[in-house]
N, C-alpha and C. Protein backbone atom coordinates (compact mmCIF):
# COMPACT_ATOMS: atom_id res chain seq x y z
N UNK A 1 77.45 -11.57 31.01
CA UNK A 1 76.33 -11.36 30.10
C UNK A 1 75.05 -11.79 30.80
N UNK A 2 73.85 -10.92 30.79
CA UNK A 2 72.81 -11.43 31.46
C UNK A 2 71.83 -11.93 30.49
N UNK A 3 71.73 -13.14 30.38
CA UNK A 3 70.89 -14.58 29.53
C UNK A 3 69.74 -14.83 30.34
N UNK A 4 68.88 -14.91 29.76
CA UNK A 4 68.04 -15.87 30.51
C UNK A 4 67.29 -16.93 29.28
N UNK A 5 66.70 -17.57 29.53
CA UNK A 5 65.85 -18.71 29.03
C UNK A 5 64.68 -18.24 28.44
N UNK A 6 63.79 -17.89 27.11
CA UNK A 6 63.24 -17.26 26.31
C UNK A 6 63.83 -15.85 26.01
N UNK A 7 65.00 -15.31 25.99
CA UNK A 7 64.99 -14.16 25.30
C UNK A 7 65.51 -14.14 24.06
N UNK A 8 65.73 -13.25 23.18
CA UNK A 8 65.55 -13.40 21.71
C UNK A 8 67.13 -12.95 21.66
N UNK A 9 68.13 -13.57 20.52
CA UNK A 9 69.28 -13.42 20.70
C UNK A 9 69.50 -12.94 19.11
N UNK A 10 70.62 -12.64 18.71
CA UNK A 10 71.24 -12.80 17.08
C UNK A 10 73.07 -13.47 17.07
N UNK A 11 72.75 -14.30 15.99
CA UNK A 11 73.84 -15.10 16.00
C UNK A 11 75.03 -13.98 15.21
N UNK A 12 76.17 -13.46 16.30
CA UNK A 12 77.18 -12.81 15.60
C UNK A 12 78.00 -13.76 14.86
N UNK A 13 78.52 -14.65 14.80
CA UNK A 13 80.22 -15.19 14.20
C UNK A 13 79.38 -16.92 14.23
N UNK A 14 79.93 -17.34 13.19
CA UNK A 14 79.53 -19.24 12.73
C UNK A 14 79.15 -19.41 11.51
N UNK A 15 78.69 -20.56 11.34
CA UNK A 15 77.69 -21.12 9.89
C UNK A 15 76.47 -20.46 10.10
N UNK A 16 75.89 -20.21 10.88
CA UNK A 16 74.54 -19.46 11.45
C UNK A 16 74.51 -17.94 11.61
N UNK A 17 75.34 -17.39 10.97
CA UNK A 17 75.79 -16.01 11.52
C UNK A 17 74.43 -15.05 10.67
N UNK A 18 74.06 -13.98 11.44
CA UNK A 18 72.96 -13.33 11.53
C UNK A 18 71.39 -13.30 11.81
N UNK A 19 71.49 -14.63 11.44
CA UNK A 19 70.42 -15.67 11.93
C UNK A 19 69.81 -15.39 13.75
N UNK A 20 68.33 -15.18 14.00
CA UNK A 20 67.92 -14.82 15.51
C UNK A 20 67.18 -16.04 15.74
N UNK A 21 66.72 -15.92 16.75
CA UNK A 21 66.35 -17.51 17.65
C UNK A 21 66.19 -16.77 18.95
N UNK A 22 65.30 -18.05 19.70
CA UNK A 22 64.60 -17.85 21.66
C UNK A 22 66.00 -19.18 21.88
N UNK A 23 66.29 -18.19 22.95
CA UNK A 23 67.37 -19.51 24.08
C UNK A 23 66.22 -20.51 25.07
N UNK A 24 67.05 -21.50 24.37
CA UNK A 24 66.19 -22.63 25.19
C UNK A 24 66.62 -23.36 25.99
N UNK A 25 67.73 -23.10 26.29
CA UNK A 25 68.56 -24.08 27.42
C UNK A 25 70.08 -23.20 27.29
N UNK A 26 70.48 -23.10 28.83
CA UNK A 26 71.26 -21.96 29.16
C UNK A 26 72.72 -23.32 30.59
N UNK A 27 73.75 -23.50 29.85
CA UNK A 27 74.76 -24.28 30.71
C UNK A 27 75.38 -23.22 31.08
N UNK A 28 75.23 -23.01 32.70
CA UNK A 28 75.84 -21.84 32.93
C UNK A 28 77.88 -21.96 32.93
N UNK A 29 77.90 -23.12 33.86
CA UNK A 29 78.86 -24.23 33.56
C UNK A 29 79.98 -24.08 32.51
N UNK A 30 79.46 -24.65 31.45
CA UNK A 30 79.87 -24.09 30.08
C UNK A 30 80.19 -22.94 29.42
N UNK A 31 79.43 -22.00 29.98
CA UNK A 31 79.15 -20.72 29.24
C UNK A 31 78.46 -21.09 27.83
N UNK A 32 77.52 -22.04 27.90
CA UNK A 32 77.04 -22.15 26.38
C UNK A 32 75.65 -22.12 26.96
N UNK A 33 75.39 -22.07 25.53
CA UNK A 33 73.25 -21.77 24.96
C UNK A 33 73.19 -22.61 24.09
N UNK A 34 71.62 -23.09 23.77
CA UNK A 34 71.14 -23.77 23.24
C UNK A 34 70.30 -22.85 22.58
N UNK A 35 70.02 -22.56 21.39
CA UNK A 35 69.24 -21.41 20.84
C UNK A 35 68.25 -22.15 19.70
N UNK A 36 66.86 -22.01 19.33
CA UNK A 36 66.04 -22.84 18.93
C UNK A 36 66.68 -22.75 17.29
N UNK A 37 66.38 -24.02 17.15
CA UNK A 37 66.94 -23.79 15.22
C UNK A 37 68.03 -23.34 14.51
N UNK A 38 69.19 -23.28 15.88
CA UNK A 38 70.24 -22.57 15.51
C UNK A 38 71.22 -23.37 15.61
N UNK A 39 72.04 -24.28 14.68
CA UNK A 39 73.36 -24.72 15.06
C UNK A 39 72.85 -26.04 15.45
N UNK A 40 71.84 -26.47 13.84
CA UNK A 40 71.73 -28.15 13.99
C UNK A 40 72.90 -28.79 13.71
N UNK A 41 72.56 -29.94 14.12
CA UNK A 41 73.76 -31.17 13.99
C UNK A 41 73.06 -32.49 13.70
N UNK A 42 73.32 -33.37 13.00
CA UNK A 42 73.01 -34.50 12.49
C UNK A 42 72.73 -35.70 14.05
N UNK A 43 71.92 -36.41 14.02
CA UNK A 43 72.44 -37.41 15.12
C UNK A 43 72.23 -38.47 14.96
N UNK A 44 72.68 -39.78 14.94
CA UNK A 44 72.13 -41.06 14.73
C UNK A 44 72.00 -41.74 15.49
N UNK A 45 70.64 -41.81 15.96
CA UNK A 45 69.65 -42.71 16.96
C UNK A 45 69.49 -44.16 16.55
N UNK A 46 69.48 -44.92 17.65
CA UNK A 46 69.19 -46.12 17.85
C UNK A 46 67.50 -46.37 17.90
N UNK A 47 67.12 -47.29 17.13
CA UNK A 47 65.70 -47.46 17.24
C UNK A 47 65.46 -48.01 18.66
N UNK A 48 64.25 -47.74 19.77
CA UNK A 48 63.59 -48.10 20.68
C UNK A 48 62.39 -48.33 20.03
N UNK A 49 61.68 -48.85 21.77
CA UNK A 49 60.38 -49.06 21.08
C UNK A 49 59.51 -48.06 21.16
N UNK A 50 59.79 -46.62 22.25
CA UNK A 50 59.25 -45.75 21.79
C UNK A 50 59.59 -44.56 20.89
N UNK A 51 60.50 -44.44 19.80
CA UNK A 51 61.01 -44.22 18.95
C UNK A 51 61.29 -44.53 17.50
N UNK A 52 61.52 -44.50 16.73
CA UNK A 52 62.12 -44.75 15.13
C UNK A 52 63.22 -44.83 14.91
N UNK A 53 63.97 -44.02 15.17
CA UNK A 53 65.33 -43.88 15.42
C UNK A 53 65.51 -43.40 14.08
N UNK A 54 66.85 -43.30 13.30
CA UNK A 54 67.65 -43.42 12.45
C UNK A 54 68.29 -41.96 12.37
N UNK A 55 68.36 -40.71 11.57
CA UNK A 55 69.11 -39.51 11.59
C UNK A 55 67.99 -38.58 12.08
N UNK A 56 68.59 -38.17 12.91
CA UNK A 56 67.65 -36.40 13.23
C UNK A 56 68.47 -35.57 13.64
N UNK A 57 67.88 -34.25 13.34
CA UNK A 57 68.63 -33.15 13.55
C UNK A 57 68.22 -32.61 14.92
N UNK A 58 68.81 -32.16 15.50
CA UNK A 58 69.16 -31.36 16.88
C UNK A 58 69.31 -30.06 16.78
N UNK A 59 69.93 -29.47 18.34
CA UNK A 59 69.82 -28.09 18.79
C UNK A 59 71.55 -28.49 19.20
N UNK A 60 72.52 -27.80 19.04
CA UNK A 60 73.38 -28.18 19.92
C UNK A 60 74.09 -27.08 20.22
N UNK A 61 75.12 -26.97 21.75
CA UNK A 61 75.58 -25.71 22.27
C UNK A 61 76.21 -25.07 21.32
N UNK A 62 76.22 -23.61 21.77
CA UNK A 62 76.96 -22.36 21.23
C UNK A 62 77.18 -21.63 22.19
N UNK A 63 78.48 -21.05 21.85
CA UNK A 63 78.92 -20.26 23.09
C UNK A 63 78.61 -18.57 23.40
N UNK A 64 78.42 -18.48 24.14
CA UNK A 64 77.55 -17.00 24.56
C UNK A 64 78.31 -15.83 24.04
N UNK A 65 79.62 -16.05 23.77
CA UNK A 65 80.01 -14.90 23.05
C UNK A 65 80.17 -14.30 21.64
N UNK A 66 79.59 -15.85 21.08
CA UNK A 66 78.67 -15.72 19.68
C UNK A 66 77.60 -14.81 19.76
N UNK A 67 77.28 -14.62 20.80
CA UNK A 67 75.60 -13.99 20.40
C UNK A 67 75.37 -12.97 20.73
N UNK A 68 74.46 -12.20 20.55
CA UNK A 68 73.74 -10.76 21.04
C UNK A 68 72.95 -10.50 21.23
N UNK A 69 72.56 -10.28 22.50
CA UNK A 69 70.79 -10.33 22.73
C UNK A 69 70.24 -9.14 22.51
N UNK A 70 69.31 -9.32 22.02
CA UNK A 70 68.60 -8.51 21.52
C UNK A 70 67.40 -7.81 22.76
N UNK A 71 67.47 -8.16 23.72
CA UNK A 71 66.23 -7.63 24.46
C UNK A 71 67.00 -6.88 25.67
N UNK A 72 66.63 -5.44 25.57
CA UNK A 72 67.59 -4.29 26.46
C UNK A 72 67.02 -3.89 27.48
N UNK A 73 67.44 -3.45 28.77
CA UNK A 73 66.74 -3.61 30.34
C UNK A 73 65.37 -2.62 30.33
N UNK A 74 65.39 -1.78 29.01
CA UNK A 74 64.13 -0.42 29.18
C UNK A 74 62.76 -1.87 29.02
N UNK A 75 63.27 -3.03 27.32
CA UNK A 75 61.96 -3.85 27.60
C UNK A 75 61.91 -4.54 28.74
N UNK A 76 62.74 -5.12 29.21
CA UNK A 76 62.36 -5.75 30.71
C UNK A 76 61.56 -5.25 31.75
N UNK A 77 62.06 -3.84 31.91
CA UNK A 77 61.38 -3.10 32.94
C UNK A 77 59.91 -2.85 32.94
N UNK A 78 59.61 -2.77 31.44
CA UNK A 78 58.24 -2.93 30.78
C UNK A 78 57.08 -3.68 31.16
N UNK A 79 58.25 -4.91 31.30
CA UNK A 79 56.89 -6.20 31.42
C UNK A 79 56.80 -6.65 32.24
């Protein structure tokens, strides 16, 4: 699958399913994506001192064969 880092995807199969989002971090490794706003998860932080800490939500991996990108080689060639 050819991914890259800002292209616009749609979530096929999950809790997130149909739902679109920009990839923001790409583990090639893994075969997973990080897709903005897609497939939060709870986290519980430790307070620092440059921090607050306590629950925040995140971005966390999904695997590339969840998804479908939406941007096809005619727009690439485009820009």
């Amino acid at each position: 699958m050819k991914i890259k880092m800002g292209n616009q995807v749609k979530i096929i199969t999950g809790k997130d399913k149909g739902k679109t989002g920009e990839i923001i971090e790409i583990s090639r490794k893994l075969n997973m994506i990080k897709v903005k706003a897609i497939n939060l998860v709870k986290k519980h932080q430790k307070p620092t001192k440059e921090n607050k800490g306590g629950i925040i939500s995140k971005e966390s991996f999904i695997h590339y064969s969840n998804v479908k990108n939406l941007e096809t080689k005619k727009e690439t060639l485009k820009k």
